[in-house]
C-alpha atoms as a PDB file:
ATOM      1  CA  UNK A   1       8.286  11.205   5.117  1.00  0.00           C
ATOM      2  CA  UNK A   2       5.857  13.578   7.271  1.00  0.00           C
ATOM      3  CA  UNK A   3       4.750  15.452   4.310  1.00  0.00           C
ATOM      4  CA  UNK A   4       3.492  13.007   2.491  1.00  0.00           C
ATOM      5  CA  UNK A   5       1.194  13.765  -0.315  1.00  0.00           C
ATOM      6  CA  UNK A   6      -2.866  13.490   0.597  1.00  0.00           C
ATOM      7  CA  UNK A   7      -3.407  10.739  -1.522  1.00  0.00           C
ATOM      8  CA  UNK A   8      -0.709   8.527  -0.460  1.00  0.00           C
ATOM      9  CA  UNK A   9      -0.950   9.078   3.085  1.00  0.00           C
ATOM     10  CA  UNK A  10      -4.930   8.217   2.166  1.00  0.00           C
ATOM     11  CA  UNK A  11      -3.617   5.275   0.841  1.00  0.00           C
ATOM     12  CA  UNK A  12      -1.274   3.997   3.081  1.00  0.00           C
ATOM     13  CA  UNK A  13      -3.522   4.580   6.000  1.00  0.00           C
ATOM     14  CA  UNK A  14      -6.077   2.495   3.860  1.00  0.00           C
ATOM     15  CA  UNK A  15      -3.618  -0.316   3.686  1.00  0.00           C
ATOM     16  CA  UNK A  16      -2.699  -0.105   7.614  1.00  0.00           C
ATOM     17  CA  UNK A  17      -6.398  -0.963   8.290  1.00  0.00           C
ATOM     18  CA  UNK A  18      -6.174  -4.236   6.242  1.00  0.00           C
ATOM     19  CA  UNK A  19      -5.474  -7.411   7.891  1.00  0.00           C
ATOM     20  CA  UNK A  20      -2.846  -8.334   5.410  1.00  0.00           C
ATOM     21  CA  UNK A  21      -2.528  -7.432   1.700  1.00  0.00           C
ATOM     22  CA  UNK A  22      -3.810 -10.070  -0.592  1.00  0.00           C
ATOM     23  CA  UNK A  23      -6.659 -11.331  -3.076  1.00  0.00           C
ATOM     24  CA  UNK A  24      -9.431  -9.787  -1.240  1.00  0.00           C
ATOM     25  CA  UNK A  25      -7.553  -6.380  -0.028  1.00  0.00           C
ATOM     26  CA  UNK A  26      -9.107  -4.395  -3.165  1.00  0.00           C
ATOM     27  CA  UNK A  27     -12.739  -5.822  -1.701  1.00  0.00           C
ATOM     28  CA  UNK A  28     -11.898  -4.301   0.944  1.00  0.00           C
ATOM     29  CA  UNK A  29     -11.202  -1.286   0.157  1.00  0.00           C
ATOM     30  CA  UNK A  30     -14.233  -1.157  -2.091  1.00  0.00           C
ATOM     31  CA  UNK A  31     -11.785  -0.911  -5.172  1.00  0.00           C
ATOM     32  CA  UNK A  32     -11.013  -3.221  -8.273  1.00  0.00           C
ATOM     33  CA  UNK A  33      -8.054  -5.332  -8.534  1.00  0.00           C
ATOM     34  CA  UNK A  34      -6.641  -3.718 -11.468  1.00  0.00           C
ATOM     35  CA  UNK A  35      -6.994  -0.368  -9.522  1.00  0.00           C
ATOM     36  CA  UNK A  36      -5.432  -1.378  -6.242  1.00  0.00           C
ATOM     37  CA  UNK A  37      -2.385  -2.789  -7.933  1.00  0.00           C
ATOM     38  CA  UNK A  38      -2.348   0.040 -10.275  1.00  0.00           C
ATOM     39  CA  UNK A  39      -2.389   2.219  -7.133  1.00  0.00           C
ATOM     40  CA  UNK A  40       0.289   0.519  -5.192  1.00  0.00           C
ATOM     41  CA  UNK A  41       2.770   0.598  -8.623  1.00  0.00           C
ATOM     42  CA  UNK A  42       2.332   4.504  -8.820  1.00  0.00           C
ATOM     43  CA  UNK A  43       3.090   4.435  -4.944  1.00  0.00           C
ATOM     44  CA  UNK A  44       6.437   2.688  -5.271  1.00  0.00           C
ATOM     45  CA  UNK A  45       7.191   4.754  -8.417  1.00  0.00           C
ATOM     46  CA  UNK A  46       6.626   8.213  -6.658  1.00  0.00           C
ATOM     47  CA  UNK A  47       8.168   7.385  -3.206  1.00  0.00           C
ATOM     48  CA  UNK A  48      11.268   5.556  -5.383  1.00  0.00           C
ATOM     49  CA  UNK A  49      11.329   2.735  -3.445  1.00  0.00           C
ATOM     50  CA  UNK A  50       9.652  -1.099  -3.158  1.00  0.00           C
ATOM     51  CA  UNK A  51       7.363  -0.823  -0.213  1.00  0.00           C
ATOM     52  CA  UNK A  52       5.953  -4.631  -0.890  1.00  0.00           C
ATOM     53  CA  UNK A  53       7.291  -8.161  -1.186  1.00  0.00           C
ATOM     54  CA  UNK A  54       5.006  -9.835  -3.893  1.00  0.00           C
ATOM     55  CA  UNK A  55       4.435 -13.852  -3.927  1.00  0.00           C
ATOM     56  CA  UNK A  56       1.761 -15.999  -4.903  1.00  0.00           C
ATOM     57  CA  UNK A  57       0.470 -15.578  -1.256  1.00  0.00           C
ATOM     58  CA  UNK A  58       0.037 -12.342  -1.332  1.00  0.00           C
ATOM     59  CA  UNK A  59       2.015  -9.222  -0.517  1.00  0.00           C
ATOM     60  CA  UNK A  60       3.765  -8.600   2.556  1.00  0.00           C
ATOM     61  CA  UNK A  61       5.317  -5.086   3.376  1.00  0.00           C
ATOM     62  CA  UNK A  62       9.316  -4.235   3.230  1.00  0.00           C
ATOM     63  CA  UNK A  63      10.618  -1.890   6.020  1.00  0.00           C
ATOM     64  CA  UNK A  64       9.889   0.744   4.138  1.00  0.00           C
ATOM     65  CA  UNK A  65       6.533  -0.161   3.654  1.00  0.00           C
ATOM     66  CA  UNK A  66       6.672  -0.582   7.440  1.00  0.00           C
ATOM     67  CA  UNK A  67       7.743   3.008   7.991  1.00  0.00           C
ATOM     68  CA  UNK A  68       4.949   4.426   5.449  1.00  0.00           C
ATOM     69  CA  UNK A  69       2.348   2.770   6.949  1.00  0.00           C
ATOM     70  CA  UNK A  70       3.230   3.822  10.704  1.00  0.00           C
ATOM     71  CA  UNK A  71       3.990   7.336   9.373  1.00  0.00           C
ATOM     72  CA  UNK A  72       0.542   7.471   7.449  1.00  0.00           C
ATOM     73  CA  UNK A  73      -1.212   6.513  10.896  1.00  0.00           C
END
């Protein structure tokens, strides 16, 4: 995962900065909802893998969500 593509390291880096992932992570990141979640879909879809647990809470990150984020750093 070193060569990750510029906007998903941007991204992931992004999310490492966030206190948790939740209703107000889009704020934020000075994004819309629709566009965050958009965002992290395509994410999971090109890396082939879930890198978030999703609950009414909010989302937490898997291991390999874990990994992306300290590899994005």
């Amino acid at each position: 995962m070193s060569t990750l593509p510029e906007p998903v390291r941007q991204l992931a880096a992004a999310l490492g900065q966030l206190p948790g992932i939740g209703p107000r992570s889009a704020e934020r990141l000075a994004i819309t909802q629709p566009a965050l979640s958009h965002s992290l879909k395509r994410l999971e879809h090109e890396i082939g893998c879930e890198l978030f647990i999703r609950s009414k809470k909010g989302m937490k990150l898997t291991t390999a969500g874990e990994k992306l984020q300290k590899s994005a750093a």
